[in-house]
PDB file of N, CA and C in Angstrom:
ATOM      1  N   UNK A   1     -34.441  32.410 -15.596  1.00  0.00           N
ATOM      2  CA  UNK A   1     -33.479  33.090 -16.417  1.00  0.00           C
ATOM      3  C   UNK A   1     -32.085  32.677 -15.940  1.00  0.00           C
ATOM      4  N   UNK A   2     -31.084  32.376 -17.033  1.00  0.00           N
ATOM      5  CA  UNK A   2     -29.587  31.860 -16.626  1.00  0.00           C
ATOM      6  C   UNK A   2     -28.484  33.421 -16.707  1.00  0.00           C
ATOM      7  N   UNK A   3     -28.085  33.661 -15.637  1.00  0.00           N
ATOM      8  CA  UNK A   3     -27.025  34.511 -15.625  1.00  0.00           C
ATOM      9  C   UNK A   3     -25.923  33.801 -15.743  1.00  0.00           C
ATOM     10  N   UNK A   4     -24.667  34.749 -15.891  1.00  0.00           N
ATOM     11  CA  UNK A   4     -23.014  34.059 -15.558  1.00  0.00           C
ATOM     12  C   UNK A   4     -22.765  34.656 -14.372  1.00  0.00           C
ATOM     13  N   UNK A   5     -22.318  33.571 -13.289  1.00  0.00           N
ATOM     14  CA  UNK A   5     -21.847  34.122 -12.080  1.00  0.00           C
ATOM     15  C   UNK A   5     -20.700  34.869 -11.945  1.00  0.00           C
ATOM     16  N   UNK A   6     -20.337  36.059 -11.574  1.00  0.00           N
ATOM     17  CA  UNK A   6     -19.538  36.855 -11.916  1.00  0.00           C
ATOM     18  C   UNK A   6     -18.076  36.235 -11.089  1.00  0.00           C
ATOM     19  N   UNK A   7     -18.092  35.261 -10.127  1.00  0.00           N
ATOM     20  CA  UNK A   7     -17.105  34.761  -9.442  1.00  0.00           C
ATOM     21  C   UNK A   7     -16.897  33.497 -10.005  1.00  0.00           C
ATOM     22  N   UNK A   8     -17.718  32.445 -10.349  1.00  0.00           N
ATOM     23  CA  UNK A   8     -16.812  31.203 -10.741  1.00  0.00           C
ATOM     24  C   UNK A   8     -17.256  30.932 -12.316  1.00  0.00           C
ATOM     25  N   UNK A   9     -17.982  32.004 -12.583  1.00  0.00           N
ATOM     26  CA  UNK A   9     -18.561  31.717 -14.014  1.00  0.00           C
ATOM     27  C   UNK A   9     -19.231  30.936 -14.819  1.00  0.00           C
ATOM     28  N   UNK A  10     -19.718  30.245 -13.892  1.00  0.00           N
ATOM     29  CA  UNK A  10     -21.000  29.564 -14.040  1.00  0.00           C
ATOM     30  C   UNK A  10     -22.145  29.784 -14.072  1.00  0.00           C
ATOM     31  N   UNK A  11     -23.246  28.933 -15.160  1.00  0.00           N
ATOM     32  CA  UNK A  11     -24.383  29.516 -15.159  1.00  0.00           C
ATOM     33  C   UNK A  11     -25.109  29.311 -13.984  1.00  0.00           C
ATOM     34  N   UNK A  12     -26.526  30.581 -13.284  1.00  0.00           N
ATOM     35  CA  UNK A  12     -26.755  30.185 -12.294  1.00  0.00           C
ATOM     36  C   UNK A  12     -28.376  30.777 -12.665  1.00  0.00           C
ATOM     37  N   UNK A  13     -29.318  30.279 -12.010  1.00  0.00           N
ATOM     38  CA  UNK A  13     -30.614  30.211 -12.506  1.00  0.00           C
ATOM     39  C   UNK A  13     -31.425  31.588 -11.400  1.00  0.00           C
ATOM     40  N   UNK A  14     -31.575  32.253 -11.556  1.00  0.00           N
ATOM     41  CA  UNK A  14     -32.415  33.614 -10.875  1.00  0.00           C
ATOM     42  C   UNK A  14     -33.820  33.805 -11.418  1.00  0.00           C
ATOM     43  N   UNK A  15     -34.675  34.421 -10.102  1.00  0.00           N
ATOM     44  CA  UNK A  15     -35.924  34.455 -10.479  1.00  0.00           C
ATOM     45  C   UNK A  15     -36.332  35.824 -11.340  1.00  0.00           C
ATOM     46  N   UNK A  16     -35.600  36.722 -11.280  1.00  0.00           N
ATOM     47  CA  UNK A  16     -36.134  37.875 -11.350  1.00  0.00           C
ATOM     48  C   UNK A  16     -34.994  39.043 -11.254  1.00  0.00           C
ATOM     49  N   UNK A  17     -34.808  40.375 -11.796  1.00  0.00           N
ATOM     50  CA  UNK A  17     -33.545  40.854 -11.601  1.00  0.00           C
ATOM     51  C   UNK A  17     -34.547  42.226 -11.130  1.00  0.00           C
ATOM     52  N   UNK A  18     -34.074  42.545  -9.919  1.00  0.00           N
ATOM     53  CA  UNK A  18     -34.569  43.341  -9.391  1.00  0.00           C
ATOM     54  C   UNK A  18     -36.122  44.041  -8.741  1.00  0.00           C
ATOM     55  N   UNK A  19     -36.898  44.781  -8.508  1.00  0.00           N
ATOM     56  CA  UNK A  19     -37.769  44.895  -8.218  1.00  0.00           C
ATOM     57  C   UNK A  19     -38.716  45.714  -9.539  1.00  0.00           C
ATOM     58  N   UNK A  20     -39.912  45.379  -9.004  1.00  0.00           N
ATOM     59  CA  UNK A  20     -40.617  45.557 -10.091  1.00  0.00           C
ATOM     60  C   UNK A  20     -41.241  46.951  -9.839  1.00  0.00           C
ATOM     61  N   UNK A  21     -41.618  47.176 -11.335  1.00  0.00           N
ATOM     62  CA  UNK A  21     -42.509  48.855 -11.033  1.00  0.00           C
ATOM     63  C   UNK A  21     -43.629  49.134 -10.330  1.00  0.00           C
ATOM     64  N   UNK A  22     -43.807  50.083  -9.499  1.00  0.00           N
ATOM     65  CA  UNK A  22     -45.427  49.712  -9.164  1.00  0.00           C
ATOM     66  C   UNK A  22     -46.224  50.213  -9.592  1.00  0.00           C
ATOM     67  N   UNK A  23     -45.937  51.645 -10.651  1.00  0.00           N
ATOM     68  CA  UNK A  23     -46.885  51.808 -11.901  1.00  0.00           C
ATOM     69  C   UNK A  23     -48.284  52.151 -11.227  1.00  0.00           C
ATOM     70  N   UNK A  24     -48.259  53.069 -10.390  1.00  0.00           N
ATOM     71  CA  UNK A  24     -49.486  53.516  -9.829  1.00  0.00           C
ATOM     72  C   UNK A  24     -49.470  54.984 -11.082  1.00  0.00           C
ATOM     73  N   UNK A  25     -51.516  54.850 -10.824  1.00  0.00           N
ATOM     74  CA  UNK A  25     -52.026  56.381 -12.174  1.00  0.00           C
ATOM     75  C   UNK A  25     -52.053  57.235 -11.354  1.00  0.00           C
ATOM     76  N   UNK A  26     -51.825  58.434 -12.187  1.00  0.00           N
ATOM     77  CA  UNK A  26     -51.993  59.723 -11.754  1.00  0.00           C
ATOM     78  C   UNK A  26     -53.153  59.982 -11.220  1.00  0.00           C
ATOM     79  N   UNK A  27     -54.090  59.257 -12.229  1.00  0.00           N
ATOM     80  CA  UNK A  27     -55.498  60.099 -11.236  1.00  0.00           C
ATOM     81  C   UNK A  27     -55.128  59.425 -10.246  1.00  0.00           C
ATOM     82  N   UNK A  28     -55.453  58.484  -9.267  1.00  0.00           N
ATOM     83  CA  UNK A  28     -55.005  57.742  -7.944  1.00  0.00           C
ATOM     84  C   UNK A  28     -54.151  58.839  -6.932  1.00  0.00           C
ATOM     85  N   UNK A  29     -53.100  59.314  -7.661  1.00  0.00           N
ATOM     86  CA  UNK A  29     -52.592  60.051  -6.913  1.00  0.00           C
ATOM     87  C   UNK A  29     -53.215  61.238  -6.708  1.00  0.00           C
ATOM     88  N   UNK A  30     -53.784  62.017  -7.613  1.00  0.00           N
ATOM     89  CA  UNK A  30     -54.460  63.023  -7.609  1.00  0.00           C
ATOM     90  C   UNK A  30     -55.154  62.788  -6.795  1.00  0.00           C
ATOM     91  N   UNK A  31     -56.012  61.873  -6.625  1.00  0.00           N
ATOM     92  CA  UNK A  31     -57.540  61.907  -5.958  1.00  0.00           C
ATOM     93  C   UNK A  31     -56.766  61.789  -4.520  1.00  0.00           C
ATOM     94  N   UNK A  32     -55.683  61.226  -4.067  1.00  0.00           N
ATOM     95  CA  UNK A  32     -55.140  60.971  -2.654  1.00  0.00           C
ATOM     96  C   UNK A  32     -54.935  62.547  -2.214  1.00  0.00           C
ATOM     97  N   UNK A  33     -54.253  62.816  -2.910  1.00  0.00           N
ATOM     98  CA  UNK A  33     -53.820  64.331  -2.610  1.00  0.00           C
ATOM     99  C   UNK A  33     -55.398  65.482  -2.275  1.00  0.00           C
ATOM    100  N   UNK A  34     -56.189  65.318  -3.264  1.00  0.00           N
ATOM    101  CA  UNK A  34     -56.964  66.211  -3.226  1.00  0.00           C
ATOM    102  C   UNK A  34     -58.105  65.702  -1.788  1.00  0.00           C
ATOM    103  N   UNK A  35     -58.173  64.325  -1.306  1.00  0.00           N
ATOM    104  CA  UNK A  35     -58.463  64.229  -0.304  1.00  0.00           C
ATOM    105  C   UNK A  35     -57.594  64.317   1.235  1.00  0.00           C
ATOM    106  N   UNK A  36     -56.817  64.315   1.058  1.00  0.00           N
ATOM    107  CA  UNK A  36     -55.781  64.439   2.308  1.00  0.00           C
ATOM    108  C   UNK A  36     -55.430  65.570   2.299  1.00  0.00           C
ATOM    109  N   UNK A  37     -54.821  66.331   1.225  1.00  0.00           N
ATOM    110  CA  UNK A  37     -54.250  67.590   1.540  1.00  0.00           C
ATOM    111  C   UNK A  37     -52.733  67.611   1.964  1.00  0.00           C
ATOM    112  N   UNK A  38     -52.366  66.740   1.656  1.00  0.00           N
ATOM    113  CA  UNK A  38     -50.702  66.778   2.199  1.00  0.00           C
ATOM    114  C   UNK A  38     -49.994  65.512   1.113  1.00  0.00           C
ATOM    115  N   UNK A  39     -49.117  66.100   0.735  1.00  0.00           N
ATOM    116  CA  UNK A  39     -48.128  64.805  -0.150  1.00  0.00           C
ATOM    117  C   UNK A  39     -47.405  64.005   1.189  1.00  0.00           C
ATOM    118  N   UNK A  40     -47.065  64.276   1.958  1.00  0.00           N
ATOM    119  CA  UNK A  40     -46.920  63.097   3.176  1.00  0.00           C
ATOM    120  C   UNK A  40     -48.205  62.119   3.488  1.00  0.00           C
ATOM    121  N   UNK A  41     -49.519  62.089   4.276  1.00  0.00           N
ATOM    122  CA  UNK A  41     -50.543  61.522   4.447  1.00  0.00           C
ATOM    123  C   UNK A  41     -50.786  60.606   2.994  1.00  0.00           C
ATOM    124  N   UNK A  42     -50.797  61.440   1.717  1.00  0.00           N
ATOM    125  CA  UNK A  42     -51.053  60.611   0.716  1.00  0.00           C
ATOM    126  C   UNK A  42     -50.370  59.448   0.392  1.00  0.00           C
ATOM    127  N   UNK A  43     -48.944  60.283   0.693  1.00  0.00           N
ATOM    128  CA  UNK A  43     -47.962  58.721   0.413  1.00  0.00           C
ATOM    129  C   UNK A  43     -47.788  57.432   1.065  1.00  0.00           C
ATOM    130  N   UNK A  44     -48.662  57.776   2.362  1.00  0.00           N
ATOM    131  CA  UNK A  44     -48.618  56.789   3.607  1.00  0.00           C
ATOM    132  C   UNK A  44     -49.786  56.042   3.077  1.00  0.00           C
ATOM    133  N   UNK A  45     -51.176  56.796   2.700  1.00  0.00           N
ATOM    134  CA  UNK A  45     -52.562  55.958   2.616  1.00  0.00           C
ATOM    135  C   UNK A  45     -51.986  55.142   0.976  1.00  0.00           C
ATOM    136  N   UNK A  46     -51.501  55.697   0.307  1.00  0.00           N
ATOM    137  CA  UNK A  46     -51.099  54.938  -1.140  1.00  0.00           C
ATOM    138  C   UNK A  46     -50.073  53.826  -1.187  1.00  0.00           C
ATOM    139  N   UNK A  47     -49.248  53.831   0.030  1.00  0.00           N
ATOM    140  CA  UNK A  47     -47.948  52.961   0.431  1.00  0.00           C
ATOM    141  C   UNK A  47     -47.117  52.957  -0.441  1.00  0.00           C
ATOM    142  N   UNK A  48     -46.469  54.358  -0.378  1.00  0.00           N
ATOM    143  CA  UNK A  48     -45.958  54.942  -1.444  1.00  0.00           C
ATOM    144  C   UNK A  48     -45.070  56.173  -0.924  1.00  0.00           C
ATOM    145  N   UNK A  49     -43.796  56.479  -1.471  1.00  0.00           N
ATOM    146  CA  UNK A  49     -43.355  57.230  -0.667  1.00  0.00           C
ATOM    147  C   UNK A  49     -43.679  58.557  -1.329  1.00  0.00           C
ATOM    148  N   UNK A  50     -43.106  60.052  -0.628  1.00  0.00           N
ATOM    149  CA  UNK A  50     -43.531  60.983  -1.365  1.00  0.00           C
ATOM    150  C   UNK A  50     -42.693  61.359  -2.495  1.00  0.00           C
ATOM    151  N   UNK A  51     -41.119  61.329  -2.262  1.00  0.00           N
ATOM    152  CA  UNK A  51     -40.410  61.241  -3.696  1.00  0.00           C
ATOM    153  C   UNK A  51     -41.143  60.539  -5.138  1.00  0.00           C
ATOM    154  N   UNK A  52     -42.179  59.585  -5.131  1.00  0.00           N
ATOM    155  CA  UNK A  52     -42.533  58.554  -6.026  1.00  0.00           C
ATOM    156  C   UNK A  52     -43.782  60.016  -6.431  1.00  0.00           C
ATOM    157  N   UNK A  53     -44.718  60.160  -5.671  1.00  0.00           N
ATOM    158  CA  UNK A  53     -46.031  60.768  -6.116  1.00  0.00           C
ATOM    159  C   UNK A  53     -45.399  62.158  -6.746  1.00  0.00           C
ATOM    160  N   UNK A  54     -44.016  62.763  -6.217  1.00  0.00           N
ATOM    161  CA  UNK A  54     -43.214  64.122  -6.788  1.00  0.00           C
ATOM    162  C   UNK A  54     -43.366  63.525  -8.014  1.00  0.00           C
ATOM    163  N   UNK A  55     -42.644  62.224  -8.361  1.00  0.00           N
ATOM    164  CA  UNK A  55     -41.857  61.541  -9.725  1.00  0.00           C
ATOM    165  C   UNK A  55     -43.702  61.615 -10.868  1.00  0.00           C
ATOM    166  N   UNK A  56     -44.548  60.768 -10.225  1.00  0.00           N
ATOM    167  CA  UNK A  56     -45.516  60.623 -11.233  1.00  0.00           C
ATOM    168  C   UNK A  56     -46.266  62.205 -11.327  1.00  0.00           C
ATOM    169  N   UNK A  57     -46.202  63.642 -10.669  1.00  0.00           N
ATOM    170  CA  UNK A  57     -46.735  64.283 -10.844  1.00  0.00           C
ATOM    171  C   UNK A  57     -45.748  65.254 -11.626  1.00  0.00           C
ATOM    172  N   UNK A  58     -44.647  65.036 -11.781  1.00  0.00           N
ATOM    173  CA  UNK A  58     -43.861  65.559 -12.830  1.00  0.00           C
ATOM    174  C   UNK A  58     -43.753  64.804 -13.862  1.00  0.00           C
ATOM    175  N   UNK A  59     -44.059  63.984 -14.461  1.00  0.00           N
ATOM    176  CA  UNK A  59     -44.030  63.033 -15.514  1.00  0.00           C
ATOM    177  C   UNK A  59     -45.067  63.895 -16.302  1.00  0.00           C
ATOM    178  N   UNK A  60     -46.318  63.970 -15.710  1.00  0.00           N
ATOM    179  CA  UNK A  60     -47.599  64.646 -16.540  1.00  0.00           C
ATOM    180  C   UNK A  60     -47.382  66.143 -16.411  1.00  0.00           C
ATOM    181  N   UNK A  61     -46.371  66.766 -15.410  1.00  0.00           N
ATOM    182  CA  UNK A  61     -46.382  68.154 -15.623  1.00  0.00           C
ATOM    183  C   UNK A  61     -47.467  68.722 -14.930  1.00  0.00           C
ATOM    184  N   UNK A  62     -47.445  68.361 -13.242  1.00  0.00           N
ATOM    185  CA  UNK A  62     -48.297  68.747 -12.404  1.00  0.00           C
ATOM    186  C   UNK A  62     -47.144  68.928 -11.274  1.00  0.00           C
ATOM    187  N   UNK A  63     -47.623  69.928 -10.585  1.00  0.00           N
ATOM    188  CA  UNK A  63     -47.421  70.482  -9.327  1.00  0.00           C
ATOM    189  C   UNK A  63     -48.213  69.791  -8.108  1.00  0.00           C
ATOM    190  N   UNK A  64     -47.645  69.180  -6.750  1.00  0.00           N
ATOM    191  CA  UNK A  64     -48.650  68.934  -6.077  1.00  0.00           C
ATOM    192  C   UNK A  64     -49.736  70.251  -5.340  1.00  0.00           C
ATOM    193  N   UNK A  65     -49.240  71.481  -5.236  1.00  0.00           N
ATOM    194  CA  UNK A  65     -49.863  72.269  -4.930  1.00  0.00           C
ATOM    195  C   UNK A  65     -51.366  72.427  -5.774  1.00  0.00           C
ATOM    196  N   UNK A  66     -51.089  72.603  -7.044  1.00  0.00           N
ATOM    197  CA  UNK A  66     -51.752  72.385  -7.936  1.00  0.00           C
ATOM    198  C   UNK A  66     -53.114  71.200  -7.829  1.00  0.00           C
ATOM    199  N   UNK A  67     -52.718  70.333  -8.226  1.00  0.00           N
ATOM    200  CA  UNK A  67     -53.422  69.196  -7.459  1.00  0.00           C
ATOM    201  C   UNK A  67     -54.188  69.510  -6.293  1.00  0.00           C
ATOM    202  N   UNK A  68     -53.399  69.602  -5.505  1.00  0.00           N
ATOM    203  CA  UNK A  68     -54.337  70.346  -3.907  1.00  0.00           C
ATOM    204  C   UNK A  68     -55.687  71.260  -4.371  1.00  0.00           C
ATOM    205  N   UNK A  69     -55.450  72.317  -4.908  1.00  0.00           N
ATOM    206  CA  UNK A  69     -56.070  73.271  -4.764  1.00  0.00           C
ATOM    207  C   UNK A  69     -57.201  73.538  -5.992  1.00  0.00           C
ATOM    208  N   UNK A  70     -56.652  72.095  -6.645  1.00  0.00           N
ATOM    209  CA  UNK A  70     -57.709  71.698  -7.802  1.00  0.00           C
ATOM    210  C   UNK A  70     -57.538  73.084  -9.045  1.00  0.00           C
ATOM    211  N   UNK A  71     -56.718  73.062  -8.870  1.00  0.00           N
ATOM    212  CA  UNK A  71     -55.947  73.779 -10.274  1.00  0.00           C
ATOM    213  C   UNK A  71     -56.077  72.893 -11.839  1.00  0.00           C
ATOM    214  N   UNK A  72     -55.294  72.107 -11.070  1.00  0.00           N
ATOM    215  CA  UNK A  72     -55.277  71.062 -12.293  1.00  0.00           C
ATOM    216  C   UNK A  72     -56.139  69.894 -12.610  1.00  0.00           C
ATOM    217  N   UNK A  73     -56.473  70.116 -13.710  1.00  0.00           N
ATOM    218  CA  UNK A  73     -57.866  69.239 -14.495  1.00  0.00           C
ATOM    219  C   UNK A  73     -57.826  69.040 -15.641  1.00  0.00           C
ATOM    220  N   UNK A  74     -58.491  67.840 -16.284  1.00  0.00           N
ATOM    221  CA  UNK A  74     -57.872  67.286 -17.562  1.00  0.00           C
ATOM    222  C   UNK A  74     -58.721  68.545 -18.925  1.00  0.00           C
ATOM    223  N   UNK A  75     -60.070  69.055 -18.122  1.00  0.00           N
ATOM    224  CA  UNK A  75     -60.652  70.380 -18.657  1.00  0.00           C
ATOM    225  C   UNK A  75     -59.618  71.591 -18.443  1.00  0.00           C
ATOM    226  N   UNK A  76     -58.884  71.975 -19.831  1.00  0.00           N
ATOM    227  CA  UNK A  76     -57.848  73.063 -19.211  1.00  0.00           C
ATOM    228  C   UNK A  76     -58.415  74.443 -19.506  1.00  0.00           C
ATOM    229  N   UNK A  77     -60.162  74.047 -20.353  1.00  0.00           N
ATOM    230  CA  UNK A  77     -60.703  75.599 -20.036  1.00  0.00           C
ATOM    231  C   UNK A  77     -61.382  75.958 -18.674  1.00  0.00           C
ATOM    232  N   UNK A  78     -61.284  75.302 -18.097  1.00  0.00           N
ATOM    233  CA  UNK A  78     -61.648  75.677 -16.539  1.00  0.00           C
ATOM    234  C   UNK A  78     -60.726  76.310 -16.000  1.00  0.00           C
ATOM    235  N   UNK A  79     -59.446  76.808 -16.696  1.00  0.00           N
ATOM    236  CA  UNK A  79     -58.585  77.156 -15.769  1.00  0.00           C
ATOM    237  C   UNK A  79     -57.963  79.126 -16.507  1.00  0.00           C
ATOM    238  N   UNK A  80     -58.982  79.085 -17.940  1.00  0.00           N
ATOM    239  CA  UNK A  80     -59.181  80.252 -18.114  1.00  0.00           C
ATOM    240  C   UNK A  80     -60.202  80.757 -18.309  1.00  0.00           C
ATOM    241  N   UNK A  81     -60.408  82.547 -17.867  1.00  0.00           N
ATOM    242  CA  UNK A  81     -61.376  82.900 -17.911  1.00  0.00           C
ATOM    243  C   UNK A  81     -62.096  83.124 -18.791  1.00  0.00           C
ATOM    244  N   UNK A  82     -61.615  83.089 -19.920  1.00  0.00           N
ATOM    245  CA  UNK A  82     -62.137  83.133 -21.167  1.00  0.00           C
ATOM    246  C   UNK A  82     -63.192  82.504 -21.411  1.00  0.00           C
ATOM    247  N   UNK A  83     -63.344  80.987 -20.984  1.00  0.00           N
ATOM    248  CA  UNK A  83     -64.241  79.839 -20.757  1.00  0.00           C
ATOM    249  C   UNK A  83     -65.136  80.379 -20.319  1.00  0.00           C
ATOM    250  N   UNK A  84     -65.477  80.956 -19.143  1.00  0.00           N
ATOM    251  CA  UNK A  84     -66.181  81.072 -18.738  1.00  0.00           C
ATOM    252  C   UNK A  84     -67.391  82.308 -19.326  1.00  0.00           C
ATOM    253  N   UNK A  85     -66.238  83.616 -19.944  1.00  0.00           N
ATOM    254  CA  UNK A  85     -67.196  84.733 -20.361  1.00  0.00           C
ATOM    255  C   UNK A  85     -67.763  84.516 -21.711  1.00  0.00           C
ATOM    256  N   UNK A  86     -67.281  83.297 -22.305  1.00  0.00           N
ATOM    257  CA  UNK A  86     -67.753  82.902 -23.619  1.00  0.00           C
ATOM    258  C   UNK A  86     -68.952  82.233 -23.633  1.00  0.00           C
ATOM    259  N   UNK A  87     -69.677  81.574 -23.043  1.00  0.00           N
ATOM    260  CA  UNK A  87     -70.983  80.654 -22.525  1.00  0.00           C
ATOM    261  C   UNK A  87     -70.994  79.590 -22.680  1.00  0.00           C
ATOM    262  N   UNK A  88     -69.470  78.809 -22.480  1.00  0.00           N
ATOM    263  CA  UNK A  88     -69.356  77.498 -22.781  1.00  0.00           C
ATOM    264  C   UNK A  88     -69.992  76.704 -21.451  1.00  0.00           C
TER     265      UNK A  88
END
């Protein structure tokens, strides 16, 4: 790709402008969390920091606590009782 060099204004040939996404899934993160138990440990085994796993678990509108304690599931009648006294 040709940029303009912002000092002599010439074109100059670059590989790449900046760093790339790393686009890790939620489940991934989920499943780190729900085995470790800590958004620190997870972010270390995922190589990933914990601000990032905050970022993708607010994107979908999850809590890591949540996650932890297996709250959250893509079944959201598991999470009322209703489900259960109905005989589903």
């Amino acid at each position: 790709m040709l940029v303009q060099c912002p000092h002599c204004g010439k074109p100059v040939r670059v590989n790449g402008l900046g760093r790339k996404a790393f686009n890790m899934p939620v489940t991934k993160v989920c499943d780190a969390l729900r085995i470790h138990r800590s958004v620190l440990v997870a972010a270390n085994k995922l190589g990933c920091s914990r601000a990032y796993i905050y970022k993708i678990l607010k994107a979908d509108g999850l809590t890591p606590a949540a996650v932890i304690k297996g709250l959250a599931t893509k079944d959201t009648r598991l999470l009322h009782k209703e489900a259960v006294s109905d005989g589903r």
